[in-house]
C-alpha atoms as a PDB file:
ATOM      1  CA  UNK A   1       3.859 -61.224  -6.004  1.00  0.00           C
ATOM      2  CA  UNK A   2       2.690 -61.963  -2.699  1.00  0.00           C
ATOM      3  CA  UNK A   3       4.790 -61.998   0.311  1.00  0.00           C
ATOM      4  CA  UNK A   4       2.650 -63.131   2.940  1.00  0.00           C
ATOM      5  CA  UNK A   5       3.608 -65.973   5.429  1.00  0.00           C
ATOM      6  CA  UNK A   6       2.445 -69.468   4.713  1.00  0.00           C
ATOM      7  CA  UNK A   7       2.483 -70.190   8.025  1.00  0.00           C
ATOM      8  CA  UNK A   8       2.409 -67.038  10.695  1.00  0.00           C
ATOM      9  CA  UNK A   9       2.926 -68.033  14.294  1.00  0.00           C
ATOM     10  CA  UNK A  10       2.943 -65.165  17.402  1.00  0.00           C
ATOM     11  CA  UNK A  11       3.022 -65.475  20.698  1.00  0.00           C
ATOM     12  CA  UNK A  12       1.613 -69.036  20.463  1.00  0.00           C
ATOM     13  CA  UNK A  13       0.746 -70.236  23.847  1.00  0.00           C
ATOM     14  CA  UNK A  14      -0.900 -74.032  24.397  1.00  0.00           C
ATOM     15  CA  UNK A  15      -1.079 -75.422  28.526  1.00  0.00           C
ATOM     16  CA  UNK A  16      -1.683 -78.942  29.686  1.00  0.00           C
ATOM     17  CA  UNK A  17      -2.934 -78.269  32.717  1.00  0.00           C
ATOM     18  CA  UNK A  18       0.224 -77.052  34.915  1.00  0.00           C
ATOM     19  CA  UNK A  19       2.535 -77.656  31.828  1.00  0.00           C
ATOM     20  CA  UNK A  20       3.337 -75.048  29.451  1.00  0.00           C
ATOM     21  CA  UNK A  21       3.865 -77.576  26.525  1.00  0.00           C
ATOM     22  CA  UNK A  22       4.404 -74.008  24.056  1.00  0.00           C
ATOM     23  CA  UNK A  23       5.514 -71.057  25.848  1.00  0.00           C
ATOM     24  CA  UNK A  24       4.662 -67.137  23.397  1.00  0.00           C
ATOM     25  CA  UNK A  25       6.569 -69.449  20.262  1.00  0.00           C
ATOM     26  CA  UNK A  26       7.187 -67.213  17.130  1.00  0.00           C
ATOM     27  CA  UNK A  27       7.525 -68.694  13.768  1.00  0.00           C
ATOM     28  CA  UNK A  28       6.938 -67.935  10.302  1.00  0.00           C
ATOM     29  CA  UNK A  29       7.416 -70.546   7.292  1.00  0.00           C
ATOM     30  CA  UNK A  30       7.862 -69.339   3.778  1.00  0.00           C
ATOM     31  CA  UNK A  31       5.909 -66.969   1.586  1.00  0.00           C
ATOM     32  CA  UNK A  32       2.648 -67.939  -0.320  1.00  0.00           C
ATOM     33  CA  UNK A  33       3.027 -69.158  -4.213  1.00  0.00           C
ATOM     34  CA  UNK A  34       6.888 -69.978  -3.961  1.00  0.00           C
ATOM     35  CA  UNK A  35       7.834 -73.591  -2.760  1.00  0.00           C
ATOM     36  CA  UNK A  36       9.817 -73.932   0.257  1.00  0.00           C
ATOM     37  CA  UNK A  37      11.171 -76.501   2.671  1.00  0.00           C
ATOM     38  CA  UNK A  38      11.042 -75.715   6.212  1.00  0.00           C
ATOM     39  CA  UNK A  39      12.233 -78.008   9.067  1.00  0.00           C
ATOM     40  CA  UNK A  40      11.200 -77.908  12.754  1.00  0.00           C
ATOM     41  CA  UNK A  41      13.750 -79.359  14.744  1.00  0.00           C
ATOM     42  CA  UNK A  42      13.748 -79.664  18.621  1.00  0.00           C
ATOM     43  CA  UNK A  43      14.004 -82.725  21.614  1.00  0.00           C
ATOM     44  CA  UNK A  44      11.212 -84.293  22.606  1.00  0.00           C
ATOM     45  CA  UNK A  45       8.880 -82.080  24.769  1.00  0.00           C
ATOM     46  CA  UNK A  46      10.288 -78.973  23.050  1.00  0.00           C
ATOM     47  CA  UNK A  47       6.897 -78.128  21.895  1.00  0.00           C
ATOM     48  CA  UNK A  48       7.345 -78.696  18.371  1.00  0.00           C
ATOM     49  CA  UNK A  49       4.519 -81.691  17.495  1.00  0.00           C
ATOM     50  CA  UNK A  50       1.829 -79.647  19.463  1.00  0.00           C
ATOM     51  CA  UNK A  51       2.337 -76.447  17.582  1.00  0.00           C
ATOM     52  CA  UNK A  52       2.258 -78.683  14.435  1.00  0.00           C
ATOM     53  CA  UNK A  53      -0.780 -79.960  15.171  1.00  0.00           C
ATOM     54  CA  UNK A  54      -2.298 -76.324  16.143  1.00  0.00           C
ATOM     55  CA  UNK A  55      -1.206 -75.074  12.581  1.00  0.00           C
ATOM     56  CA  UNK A  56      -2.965 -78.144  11.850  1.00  0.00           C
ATOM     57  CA  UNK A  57      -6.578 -77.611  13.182  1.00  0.00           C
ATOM     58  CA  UNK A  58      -6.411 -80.560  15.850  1.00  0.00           C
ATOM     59  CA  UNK A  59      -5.351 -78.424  18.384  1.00  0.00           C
ATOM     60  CA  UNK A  60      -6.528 -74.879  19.873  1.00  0.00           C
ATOM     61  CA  UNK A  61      -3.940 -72.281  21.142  1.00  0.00           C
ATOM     62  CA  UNK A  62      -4.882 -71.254  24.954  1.00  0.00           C
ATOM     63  CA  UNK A  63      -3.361 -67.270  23.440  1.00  0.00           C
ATOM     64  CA  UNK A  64      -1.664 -66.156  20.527  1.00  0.00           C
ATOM     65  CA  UNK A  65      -2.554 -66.291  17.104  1.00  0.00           C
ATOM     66  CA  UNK A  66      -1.911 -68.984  13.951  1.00  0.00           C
ATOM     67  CA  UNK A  67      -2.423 -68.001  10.476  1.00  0.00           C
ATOM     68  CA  UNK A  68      -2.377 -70.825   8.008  1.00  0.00           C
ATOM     69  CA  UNK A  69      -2.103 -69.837   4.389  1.00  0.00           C
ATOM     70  CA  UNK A  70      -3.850 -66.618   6.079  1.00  0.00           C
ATOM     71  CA  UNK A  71      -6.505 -68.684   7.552  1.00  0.00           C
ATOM     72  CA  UNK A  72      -7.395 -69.652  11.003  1.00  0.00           C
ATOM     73  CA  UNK A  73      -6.580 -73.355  11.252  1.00  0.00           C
ATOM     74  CA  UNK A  74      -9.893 -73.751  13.721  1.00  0.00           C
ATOM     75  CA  UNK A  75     -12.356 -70.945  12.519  1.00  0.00           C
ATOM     76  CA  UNK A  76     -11.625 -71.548   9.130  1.00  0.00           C
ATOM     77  CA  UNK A  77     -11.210 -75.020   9.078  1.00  0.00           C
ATOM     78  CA  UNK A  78     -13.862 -76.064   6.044  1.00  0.00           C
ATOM     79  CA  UNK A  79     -12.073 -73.235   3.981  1.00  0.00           C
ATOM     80  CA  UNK A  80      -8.215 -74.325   4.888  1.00  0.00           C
ATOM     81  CA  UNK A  81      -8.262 -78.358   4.905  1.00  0.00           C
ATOM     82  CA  UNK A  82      -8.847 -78.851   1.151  1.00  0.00           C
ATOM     83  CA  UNK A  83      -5.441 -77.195   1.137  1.00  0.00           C
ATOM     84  CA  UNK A  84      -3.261 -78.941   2.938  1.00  0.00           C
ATOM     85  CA  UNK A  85      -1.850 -82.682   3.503  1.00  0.00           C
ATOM     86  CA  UNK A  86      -0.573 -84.009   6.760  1.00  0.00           C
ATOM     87  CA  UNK A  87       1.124 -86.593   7.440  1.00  0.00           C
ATOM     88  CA  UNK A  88       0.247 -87.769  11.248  1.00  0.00           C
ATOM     89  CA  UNK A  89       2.779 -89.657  13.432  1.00  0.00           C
ATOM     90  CA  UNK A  90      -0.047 -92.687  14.165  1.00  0.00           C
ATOM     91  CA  UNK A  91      -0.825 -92.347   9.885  1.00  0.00           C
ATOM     92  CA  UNK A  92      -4.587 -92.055  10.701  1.00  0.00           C
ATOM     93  CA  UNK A  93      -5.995 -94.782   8.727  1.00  0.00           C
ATOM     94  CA  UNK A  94      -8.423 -97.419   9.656  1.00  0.00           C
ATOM     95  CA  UNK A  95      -6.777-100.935  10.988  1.00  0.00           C
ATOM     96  CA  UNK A  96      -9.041-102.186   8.298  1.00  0.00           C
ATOM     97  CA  UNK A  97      -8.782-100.750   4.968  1.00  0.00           C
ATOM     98  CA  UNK A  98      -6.370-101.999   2.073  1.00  0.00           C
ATOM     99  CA  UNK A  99      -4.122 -99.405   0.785  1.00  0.00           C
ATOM    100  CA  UNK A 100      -4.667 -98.445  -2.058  1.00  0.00           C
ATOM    101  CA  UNK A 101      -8.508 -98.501  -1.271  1.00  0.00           C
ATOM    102  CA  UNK A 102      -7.587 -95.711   1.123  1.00  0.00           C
ATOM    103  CA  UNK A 103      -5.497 -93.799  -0.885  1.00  0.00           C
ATOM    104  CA  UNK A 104      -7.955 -93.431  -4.128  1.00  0.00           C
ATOM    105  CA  UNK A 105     -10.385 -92.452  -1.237  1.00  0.00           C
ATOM    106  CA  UNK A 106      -8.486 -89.688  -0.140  1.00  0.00           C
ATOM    107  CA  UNK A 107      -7.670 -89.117  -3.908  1.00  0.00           C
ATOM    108  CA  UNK A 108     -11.434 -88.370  -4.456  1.00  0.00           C
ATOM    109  CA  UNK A 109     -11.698 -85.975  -1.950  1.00  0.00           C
ATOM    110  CA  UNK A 110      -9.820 -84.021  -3.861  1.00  0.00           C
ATOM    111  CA  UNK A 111     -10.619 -81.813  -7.521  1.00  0.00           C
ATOM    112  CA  UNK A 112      -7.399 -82.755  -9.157  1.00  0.00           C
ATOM    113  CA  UNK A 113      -5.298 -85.408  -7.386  1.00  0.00           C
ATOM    114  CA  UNK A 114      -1.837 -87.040  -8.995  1.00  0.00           C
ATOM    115  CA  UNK A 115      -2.527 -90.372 -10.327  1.00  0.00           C
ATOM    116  CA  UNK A 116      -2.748 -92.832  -7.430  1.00  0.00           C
ATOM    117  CA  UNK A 117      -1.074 -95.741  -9.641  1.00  0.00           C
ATOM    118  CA  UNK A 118       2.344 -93.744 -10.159  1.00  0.00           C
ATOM    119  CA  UNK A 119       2.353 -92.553  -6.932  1.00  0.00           C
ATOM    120  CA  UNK A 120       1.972 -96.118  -5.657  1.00  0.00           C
ATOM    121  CA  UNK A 121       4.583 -97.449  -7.419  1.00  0.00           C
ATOM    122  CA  UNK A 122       6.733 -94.384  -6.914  1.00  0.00           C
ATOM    123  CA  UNK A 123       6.825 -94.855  -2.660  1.00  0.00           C
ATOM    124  CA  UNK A 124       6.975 -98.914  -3.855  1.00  0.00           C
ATOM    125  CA  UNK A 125       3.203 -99.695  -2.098  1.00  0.00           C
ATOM    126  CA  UNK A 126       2.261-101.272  -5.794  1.00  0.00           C
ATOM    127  CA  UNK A 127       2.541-104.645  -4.309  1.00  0.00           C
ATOM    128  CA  UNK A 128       0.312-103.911  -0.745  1.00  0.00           C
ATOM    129  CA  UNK A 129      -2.137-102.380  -2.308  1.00  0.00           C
ATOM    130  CA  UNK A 130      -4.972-104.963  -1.080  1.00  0.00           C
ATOM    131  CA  UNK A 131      -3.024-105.395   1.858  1.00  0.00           C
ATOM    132  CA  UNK A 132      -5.315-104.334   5.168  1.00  0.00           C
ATOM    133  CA  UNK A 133      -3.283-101.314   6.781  1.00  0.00           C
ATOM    134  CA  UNK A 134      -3.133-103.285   9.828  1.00  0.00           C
ATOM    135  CA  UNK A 135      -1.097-105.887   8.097  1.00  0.00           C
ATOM    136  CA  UNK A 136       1.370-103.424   6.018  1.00  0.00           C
ATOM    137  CA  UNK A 137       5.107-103.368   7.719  1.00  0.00           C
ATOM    138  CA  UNK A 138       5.846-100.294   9.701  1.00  0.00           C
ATOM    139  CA  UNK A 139       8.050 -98.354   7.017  1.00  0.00           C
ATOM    140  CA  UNK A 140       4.748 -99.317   4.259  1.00  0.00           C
ATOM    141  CA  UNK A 141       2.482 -97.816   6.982  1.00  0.00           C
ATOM    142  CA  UNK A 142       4.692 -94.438   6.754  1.00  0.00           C
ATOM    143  CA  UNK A 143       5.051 -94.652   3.082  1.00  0.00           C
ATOM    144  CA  UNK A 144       1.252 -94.633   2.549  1.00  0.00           C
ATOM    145  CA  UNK A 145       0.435 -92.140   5.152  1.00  0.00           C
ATOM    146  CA  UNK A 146       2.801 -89.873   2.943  1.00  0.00           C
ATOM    147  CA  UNK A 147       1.188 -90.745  -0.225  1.00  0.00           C
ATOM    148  CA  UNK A 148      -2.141 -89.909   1.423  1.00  0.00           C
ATOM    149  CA  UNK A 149      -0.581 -86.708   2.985  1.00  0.00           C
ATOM    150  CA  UNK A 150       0.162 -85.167  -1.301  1.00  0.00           C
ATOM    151  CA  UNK A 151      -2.341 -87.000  -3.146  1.00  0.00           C
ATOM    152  CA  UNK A 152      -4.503 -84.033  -3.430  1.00  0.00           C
ATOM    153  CA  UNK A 153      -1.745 -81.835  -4.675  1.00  0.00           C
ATOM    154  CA  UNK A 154      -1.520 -79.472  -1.626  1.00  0.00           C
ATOM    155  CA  UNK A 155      -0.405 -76.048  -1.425  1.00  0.00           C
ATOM    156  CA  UNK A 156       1.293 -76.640   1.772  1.00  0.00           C
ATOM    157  CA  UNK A 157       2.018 -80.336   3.449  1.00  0.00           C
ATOM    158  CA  UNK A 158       2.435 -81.231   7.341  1.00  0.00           C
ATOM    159  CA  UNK A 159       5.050 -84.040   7.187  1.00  0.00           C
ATOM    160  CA  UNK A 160       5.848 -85.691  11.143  1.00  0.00           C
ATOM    161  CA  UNK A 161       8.926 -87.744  11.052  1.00  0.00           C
ATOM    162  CA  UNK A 162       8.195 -88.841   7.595  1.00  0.00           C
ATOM    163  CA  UNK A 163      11.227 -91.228   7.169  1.00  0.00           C
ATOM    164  CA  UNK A 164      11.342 -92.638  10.085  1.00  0.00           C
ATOM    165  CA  UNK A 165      11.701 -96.221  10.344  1.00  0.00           C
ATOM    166  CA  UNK A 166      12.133 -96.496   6.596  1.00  0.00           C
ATOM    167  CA  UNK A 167      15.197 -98.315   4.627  1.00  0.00           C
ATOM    168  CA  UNK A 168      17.381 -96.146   2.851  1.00  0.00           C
ATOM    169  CA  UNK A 169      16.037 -96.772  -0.525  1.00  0.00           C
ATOM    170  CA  UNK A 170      12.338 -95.802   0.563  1.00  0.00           C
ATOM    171  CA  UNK A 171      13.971 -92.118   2.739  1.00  0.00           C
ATOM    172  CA  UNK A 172      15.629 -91.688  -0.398  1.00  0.00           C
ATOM    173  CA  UNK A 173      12.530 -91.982  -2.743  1.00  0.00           C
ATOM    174  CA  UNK A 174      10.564 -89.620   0.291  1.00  0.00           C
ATOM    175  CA  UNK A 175      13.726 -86.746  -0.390  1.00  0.00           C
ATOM    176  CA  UNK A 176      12.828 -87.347  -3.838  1.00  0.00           C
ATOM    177  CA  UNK A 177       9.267 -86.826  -3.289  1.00  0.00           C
ATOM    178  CA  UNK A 178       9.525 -83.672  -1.446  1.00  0.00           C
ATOM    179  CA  UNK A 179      12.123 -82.139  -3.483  1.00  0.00           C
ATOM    180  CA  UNK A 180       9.338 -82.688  -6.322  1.00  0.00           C
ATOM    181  CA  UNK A 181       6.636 -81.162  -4.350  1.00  0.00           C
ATOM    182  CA  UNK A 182       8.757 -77.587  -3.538  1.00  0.00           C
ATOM    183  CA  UNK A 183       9.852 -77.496  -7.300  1.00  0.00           C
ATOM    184  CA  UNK A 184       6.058 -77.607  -7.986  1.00  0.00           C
ATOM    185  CA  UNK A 185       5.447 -74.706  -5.975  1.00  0.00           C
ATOM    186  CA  UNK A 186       4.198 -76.717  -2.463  1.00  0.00           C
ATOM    187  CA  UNK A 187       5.506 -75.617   1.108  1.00  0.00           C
ATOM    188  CA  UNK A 188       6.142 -78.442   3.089  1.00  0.00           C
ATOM    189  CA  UNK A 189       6.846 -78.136   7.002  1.00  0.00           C
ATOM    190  CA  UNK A 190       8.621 -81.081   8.536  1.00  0.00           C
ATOM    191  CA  UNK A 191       9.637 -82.598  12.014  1.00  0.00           C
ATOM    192  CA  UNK A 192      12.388 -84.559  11.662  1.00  0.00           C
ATOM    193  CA  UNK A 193      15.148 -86.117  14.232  1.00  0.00           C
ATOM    194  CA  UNK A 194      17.487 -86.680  11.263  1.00  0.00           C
ATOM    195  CA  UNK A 195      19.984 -83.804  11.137  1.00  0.00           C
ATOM    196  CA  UNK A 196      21.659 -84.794   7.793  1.00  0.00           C
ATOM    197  CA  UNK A 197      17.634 -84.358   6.606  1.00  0.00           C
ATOM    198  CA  UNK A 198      17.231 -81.211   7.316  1.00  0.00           C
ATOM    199  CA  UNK A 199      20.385 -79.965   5.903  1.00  0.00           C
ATOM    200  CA  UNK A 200      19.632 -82.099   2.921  1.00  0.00           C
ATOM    201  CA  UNK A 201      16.164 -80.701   2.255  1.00  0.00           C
ATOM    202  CA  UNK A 202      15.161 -77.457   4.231  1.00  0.00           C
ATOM    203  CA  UNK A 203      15.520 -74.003   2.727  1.00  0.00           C
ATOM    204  CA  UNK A 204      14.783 -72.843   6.016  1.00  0.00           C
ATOM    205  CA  UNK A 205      15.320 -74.498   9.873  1.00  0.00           C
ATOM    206  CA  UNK A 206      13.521 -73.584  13.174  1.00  0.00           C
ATOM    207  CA  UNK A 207      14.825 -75.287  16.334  1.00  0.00           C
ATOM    208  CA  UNK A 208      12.461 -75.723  18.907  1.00  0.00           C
ATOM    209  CA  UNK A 209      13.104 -75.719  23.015  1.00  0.00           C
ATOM    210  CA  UNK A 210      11.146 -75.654  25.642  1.00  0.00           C
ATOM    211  CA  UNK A 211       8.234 -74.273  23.549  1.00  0.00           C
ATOM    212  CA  UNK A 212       9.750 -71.683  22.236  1.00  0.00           C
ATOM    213  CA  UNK A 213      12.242 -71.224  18.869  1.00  0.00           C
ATOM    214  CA  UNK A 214      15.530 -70.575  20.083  1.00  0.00           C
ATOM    215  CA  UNK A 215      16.988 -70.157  16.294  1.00  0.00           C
ATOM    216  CA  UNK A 216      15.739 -70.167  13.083  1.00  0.00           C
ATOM    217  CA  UNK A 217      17.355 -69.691   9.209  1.00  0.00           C
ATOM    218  CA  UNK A 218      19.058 -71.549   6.587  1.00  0.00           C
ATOM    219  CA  UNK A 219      21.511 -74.520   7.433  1.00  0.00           C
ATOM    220  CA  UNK A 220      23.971 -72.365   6.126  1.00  0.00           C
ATOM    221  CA  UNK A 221      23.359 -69.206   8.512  1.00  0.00           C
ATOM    222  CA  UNK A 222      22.755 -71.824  11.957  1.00  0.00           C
ATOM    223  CA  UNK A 223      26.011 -73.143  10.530  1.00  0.00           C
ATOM    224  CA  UNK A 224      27.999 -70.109  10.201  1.00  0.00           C
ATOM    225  CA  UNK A 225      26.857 -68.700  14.075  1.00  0.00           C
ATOM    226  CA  UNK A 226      28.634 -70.192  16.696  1.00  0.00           C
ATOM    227  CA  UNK A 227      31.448 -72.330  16.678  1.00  0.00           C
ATOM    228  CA  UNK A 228      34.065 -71.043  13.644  1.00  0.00           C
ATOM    229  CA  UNK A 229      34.600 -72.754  11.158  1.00  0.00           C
ATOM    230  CA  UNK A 230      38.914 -74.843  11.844  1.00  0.00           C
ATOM    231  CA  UNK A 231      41.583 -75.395   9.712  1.00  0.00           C
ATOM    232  CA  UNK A 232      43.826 -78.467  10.476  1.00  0.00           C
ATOM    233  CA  UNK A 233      46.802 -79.002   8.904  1.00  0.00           C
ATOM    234  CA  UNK A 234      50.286 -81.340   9.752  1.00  0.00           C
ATOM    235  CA  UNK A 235      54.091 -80.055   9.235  1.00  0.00           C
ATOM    236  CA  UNK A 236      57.303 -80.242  10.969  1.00  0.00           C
ATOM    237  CA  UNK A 237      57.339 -79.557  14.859  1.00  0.00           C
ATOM    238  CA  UNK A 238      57.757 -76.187  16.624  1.00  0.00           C
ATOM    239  CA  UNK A 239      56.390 -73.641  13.747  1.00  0.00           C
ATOM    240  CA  UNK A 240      56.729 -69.910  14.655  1.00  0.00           C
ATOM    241  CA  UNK A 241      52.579 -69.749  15.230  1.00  0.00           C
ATOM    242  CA  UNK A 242      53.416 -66.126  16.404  1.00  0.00           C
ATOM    243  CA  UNK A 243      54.561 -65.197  13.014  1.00  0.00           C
ATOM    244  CA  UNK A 244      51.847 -66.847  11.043  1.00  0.00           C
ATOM    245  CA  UNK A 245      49.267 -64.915  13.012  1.00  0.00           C
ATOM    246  CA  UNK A 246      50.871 -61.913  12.090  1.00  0.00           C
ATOM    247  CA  UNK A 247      49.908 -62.890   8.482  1.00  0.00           C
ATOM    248  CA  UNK A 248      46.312 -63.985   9.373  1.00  0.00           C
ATOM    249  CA  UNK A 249      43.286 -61.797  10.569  1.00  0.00           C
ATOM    250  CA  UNK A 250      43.725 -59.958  14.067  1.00  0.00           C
ATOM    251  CA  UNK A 251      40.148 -62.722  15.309  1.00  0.00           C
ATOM    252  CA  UNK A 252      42.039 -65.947  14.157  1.00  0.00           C
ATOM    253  CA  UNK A 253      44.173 -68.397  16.497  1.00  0.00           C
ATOM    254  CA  UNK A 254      46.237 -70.634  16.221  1.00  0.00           C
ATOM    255  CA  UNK A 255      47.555 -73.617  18.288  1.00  0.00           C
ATOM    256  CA  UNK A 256      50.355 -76.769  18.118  1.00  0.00           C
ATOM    257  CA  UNK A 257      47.887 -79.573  19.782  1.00  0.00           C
ATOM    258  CA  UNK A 258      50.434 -82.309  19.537  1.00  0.00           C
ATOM    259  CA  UNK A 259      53.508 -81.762  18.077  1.00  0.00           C
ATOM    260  CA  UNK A 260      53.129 -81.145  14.011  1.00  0.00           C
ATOM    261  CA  UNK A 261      49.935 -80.880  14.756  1.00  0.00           C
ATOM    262  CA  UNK A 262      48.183 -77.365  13.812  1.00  0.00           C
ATOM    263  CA  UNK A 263      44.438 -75.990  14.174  1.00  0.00           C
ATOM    264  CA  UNK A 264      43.659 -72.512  13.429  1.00  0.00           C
ATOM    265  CA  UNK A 265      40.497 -71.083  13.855  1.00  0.00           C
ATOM    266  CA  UNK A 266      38.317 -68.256  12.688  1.00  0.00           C
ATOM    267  CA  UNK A 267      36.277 -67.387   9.647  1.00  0.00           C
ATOM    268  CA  UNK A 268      37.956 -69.895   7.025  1.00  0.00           C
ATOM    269  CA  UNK A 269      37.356 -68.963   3.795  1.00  0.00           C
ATOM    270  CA  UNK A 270      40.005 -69.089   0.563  1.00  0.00           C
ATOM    271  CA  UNK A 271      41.836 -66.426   1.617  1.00  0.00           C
ATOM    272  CA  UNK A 272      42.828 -67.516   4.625  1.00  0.00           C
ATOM    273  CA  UNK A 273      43.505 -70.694   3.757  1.00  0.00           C
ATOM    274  CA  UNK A 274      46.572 -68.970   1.075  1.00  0.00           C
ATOM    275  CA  UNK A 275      47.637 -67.050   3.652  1.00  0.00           C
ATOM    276  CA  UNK A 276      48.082 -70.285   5.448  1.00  0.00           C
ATOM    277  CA  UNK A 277      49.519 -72.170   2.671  1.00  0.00           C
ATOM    278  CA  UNK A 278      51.609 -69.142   1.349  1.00  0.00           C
ATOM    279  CA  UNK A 279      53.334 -68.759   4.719  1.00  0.00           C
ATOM    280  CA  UNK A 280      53.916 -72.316   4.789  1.00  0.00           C
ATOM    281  CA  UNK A 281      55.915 -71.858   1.146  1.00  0.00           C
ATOM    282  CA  UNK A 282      57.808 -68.969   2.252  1.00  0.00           C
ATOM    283  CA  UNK A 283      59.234 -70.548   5.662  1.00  0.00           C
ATOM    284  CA  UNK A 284      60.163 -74.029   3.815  1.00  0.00           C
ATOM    285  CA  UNK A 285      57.019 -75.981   5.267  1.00  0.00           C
ATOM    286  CA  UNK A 286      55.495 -78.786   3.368  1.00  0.00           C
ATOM    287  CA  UNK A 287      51.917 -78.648   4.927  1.00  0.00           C
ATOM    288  CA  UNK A 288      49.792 -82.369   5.112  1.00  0.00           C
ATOM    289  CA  UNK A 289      46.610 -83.585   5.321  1.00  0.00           C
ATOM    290  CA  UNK A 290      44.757 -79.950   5.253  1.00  0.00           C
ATOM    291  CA  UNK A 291      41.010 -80.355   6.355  1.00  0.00           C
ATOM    292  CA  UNK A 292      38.341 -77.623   6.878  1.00  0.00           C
ATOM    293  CA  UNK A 293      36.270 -78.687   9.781  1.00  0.00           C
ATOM    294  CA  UNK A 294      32.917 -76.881   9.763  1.00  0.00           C
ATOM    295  CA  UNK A 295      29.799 -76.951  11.666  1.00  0.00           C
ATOM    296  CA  UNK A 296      27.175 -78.865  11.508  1.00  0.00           C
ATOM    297  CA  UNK A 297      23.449 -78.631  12.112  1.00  0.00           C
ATOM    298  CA  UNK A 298      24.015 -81.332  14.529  1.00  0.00           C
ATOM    299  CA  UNK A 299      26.802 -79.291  16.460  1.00  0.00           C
ATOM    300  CA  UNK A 300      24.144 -76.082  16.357  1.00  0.00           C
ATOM    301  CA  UNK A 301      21.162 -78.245  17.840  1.00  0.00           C
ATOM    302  CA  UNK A 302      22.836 -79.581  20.930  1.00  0.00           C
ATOM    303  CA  UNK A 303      24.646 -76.299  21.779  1.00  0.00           C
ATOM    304  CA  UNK A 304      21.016 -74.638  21.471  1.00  0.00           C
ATOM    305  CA  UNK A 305      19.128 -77.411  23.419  1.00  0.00           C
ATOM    306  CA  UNK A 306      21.945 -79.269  25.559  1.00  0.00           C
ATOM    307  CA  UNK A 307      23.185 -82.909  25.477  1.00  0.00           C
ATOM    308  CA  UNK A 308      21.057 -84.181  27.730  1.00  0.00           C
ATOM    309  CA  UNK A 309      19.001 -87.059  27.003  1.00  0.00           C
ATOM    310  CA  UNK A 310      15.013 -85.996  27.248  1.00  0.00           C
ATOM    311  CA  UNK A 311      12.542 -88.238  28.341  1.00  0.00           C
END
């Protein structure tokens, strides 16, 4: 089997005159023939929606080189687009043109597309499909510029913020979607703002900053670095938190935050937490309320890229 990239980024460099919007950014998304998830995560002016669009063909690197399922996304352009889907932030359809006119269109474009009547009904546009685009509500506008995006059964798909704006029933029916599309073997790359997203879908997550990626791996791994993970727990007042450490691993604390109050911290896993519970037993304690607190993608993306607000 294959293990090449489906997407190979190195030392990707892109200049708006004296900006550096992308800055020598590395990335590499999934491996060709095996369905992935990959999320690109990052505040705005990180850099992320210009190297999207470079992997894309709509934009040329000033240095570095992009390899899209091992083709140049400009050079090879003719060769690489009946390939992919994206999904563009402005949906790229003409004011003008009903729905699901536009949708078999792109549908044709393509040797064997999914059935444009089930896919329709599945993103709920089965009752706007004569509706002029310019007419359809903003989440419909999103929805179709999705269905548009996989129509053509891709290899790999280019989603931008592809839930945004939409209700919960349609985000849910997009997770849906994509979850189909990575069982069927696609690699889809998405931007998203919604944390919970990416840890819902991605196999693999690249944050983005100042156009370069700071971090990338599974939710789990950016979840695991930093911050340990905390157990919290309740008792009686004025526990001997010198002995219990004695019991626990020589990197784990522990503090009294309020009195009866307890948070120890460390790498939490089931052993610990019977050593915690076990000492508990043998000094007469009755612990309460026991929580493990762990980190979130959330907690990883504004340690990596600040709290700031970005304009």
């Amino acid at each position: 089997m294959r293990s090449d990239p489906v997407v190979q980024v190195r030392g990707l460099v892109k200049r708006y005159g004296p900006k550096t919007a992308v800055d020598g950014l590395h990335l590499s998304v999934g491996t060709l023939g095996s369905g992935s998830v990959t999320a690109v995560l990052g505040p705005n002016g990180a850099g992320k929606t210009t190297t999207i669009e470079i992997c894309e063909g709509y934009r040329r690197p000033d240095a570095g080189s992009v390899r899209v399922l091992g083709l140049d996304p400009v050079a090879d352009a003719a060769r690489l687009r009946p390939r992919i889907g994206v999904m563009l932030q402005s949906g790229g359809v003409y004011s003008g043109a009903r729905a699901e006119e536009m949708l078999r269109h792109m549908a044709r474009l393509h040797a064997h597309p999914l059935d444009v009547g089930a896919l329709t009904e599945r993103l709920g546009l089965g009752s706007c499909g004569r509706t002029p685009y310019r007419r359809l509500s903003g989440g419909q506008q999103q929805r179709l510029a999705l269905a548009m995006a996989v129509v053509g059964r891709p290899e790999l798909v280019f989603l931008d913020e592809p839930t945004a704006g939409l209700d919960p029933q349609a985000r849910r029916a997009t997770w849906d979607l994509i979850r189909d599309l990575r069982a069927d073997g696609v690699s889809v790359v998405l931007t998203t703002h919604y944390m919970d997203e990416a840890e819902e879908l991605a196999d693999d997550v690249a944050i983005v900053d100042a156009g370069r990626v700071v971090t990338q791996g599974t939710p789990e791994q950016l979840c695991r670095g930093g911050a340990e993970n905390t157990l919290r727990f309740t008792g009686r007042p004025g526990l001997d938190l010198a002995g219990l450490l004695k019991a626990l691993p020589a990197d784990t604390t522990a503090a009294e935050l309020t009195p009866g109050a307890y948070r120890i911290s460390g790498k939490v896993d089931p052993q610990l937490l019977a050593t915690v519970t076990s000492w508990c037993a043998q000094h007469g304690v009755m612990p309460d309320r026991i929580s493990v607190e762990r980190h979130t993608l959330e907690d990883v993306f504004l340690e990596l890229t600040g709290k700031e607000l970005r304009s």
